[in-house]
C-alpha atoms as a PDB file:
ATOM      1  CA  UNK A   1     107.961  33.773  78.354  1.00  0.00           C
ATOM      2  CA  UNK A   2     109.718  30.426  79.155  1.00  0.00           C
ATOM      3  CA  UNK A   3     107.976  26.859  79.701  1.00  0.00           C
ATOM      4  CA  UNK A   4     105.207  27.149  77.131  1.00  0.00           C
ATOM      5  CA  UNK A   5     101.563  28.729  78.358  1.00  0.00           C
ATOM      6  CA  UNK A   6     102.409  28.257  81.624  1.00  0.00           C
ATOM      7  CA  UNK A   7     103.202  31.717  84.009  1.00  0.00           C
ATOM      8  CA  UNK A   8     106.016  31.020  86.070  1.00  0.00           C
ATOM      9  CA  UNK A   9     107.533  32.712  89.333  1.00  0.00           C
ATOM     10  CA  UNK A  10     109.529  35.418  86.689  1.00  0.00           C
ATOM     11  CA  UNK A  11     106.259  36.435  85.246  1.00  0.00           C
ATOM     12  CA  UNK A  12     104.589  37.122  88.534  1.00  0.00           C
ATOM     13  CA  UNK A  13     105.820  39.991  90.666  1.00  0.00           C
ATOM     14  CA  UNK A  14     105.735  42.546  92.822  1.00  0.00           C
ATOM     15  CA  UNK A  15     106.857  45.846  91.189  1.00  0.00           C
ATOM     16  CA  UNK A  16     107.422  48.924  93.206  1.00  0.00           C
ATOM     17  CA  UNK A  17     107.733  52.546  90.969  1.00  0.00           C
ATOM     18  CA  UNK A  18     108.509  50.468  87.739  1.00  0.00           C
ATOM     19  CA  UNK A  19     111.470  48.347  89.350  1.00  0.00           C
ATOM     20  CA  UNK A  20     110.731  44.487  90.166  1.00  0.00           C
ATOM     21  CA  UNK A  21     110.967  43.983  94.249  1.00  0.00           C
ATOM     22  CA  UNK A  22     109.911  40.160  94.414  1.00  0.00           C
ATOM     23  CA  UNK A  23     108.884  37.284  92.198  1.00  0.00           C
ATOM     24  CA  UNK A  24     105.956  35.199  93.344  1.00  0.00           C
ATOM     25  CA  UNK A  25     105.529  31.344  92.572  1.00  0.00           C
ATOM     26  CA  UNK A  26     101.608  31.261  92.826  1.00  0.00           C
ATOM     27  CA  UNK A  27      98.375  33.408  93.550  1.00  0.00           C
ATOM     28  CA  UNK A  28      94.484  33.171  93.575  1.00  0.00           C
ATOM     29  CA  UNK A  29      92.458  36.345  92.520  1.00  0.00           C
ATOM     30  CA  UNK A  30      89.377  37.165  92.957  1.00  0.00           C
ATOM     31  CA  UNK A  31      87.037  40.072  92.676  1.00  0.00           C
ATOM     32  CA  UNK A  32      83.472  41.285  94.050  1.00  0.00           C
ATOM     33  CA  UNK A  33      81.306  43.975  93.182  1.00  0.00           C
ATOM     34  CA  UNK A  34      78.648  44.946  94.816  1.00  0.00           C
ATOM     35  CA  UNK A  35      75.591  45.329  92.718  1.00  0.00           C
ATOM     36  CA  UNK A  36      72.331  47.175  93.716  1.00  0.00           C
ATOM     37  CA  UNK A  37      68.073  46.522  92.958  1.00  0.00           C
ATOM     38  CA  UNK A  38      66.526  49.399  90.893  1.00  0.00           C
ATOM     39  CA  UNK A  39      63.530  49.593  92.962  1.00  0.00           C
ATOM     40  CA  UNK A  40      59.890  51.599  91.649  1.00  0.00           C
ATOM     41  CA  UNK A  41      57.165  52.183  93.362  1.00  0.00           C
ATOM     42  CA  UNK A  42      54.489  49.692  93.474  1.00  0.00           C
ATOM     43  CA  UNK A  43      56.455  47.440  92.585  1.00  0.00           C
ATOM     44  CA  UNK A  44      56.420  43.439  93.977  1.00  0.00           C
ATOM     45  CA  UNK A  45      60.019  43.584  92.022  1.00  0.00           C
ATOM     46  CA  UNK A  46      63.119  44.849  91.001  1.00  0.00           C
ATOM     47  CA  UNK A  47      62.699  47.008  87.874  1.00  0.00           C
ATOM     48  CA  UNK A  48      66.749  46.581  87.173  1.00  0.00           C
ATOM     49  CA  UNK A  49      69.880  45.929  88.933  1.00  0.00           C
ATOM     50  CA  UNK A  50      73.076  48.635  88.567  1.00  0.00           C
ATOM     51  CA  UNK A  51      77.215  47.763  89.301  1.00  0.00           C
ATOM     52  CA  UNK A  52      78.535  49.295  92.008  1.00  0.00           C
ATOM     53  CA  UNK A  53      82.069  49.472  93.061  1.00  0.00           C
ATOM     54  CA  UNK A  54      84.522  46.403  92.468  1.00  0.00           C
ATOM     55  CA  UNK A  55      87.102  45.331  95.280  1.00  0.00           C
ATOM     56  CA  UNK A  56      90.039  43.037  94.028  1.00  0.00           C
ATOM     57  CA  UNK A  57      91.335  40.529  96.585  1.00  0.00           C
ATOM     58  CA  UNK A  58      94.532  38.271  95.686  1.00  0.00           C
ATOM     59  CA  UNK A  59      96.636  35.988  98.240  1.00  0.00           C
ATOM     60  CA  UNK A  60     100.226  35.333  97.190  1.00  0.00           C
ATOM     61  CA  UNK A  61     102.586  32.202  97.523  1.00  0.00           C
ATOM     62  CA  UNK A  62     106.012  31.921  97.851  1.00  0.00           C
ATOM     63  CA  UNK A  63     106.872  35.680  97.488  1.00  0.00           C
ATOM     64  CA  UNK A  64     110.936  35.446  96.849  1.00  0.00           C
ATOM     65  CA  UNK A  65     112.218  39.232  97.245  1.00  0.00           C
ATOM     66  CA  UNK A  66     114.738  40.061  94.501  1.00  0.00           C
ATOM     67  CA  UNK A  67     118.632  40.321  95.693  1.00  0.00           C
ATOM     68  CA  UNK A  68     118.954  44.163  94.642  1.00  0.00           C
ATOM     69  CA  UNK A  69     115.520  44.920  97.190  1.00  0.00           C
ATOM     70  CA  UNK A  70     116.937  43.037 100.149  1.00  0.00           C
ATOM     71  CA  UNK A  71     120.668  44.961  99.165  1.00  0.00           C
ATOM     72  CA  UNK A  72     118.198  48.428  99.308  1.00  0.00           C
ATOM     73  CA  UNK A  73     116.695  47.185 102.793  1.00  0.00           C
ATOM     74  CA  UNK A  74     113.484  47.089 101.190  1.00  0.00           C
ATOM     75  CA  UNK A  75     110.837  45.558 103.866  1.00  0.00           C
ATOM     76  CA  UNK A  76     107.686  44.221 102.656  1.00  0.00           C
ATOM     77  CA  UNK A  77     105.908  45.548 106.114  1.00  0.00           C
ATOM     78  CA  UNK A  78     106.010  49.182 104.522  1.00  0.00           C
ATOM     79  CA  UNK A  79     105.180  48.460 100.811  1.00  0.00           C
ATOM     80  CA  UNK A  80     101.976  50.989 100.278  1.00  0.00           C
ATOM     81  CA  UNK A  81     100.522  51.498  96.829  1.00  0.00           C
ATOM     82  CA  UNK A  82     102.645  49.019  94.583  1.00  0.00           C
ATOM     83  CA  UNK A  83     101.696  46.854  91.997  1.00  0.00           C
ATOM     84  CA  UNK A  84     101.530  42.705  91.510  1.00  0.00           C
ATOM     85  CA  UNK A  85     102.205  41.878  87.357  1.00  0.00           C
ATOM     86  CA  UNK A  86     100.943  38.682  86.551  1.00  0.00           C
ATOM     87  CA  UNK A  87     102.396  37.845  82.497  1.00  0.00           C
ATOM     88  CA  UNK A  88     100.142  35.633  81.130  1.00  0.00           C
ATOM     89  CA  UNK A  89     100.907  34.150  77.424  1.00  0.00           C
ATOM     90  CA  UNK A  90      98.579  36.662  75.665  1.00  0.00           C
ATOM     91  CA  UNK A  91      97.768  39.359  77.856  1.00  0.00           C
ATOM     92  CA  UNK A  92      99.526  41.265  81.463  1.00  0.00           C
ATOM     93  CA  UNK A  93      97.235  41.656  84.174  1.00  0.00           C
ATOM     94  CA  UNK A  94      98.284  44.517  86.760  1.00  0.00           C
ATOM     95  CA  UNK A  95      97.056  44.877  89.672  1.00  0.00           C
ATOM     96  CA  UNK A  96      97.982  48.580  90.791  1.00  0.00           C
ATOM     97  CA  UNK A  97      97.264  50.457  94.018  1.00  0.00           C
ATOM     98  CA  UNK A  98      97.855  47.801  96.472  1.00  0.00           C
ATOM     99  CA  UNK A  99      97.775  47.672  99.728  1.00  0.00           C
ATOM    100  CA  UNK A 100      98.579  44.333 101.879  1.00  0.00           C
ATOM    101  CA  UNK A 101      96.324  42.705 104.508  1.00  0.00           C
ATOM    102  CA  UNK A 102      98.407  39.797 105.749  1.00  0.00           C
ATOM    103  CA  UNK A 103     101.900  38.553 105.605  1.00  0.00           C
ATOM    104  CA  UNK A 104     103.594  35.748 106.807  1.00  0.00           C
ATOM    105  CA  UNK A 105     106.837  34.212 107.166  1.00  0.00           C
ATOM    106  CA  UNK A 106     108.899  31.613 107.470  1.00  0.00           C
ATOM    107  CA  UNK A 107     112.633  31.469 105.976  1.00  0.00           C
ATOM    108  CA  UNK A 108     115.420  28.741 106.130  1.00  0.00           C
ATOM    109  CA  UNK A 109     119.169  29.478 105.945  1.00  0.00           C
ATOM    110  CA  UNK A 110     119.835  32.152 103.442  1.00  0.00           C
ATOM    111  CA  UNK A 111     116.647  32.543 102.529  1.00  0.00           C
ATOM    112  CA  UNK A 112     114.452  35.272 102.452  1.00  0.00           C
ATOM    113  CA  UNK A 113     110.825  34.111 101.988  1.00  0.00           C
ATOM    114  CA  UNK A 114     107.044  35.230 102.724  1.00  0.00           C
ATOM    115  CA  UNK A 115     104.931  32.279 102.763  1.00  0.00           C
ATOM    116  CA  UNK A 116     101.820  34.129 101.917  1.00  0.00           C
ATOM    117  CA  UNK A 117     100.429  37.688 100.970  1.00  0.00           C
ATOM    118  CA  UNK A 118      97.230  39.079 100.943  1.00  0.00           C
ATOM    119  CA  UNK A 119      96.469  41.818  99.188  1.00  0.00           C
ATOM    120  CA  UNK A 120      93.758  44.264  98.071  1.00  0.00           C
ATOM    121  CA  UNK A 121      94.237  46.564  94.953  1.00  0.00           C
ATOM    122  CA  UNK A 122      92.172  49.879  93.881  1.00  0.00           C
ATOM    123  CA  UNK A 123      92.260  49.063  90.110  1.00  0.00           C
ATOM    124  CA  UNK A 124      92.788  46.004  88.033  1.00  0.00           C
ATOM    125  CA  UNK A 125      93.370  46.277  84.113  1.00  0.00           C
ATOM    126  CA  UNK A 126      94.785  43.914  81.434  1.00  0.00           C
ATOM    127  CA  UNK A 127      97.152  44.624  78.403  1.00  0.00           C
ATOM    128  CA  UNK A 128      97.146  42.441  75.467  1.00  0.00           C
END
């Protein structure tokens, strides 16, 4: 990776069956799980708290398709179950099973851009 620690819009893509689709020049992730009280009887208060399941949110900037997608007529309207690779300088983090919840546009001459993603994903793992 180029430009020292810092990820830049090559290390952060979209990647559809193994093949890069776009390149993205910023995100914010974040995830929530929702946790449950171990109630007992007789109890004034929880005896224990247990995980429950974790949803991953992320919202993409600048998503710049790559030239060999928009040659395959890929559209980002009917992307189901890719994955967003973010390369960080010690570790990958991939987002896979994605699905998206918002897009939007806005393009100036010869450009093909989406302003902004959102996304959810089932799984989220990191590789060092």
């Amino acid at each position: 990776m180029e430009n020292g620690n810092f990820p830049t819009s090559r290390d952060i893509y979209l990647e559809v069956n193994g093949r890069k689709l776009a390149v993205v020049e910023g995100y914010k992730a974040h995830s929530a799980r929702e946790s449950h009280y171990v109630e007992a009887f007789g109890s004034a208060e929880p005896v224990g708290t247990v995980p429950g399941k974790t949803k991953h949110f992320v919202e993409l900037s600048r998503v710049y398709a790559c030239e060999g997608a928009l040659d395959d007529g890929v559209s980002f309207f009917e992307l189901s179950g890719f994955n967003l690779v973010i390369v960080k300088p010690d570790r990958r983090i991939i987002y896979s099973g994605c699905e998206w919840n918002e897009i939007s546009e806005s393009a100036g001459i010869n450009d093909t851009v989406l302003e902004g993603v959102s996304l959810i994903a089932s799984h989220r793992m990191e590789l060092t």
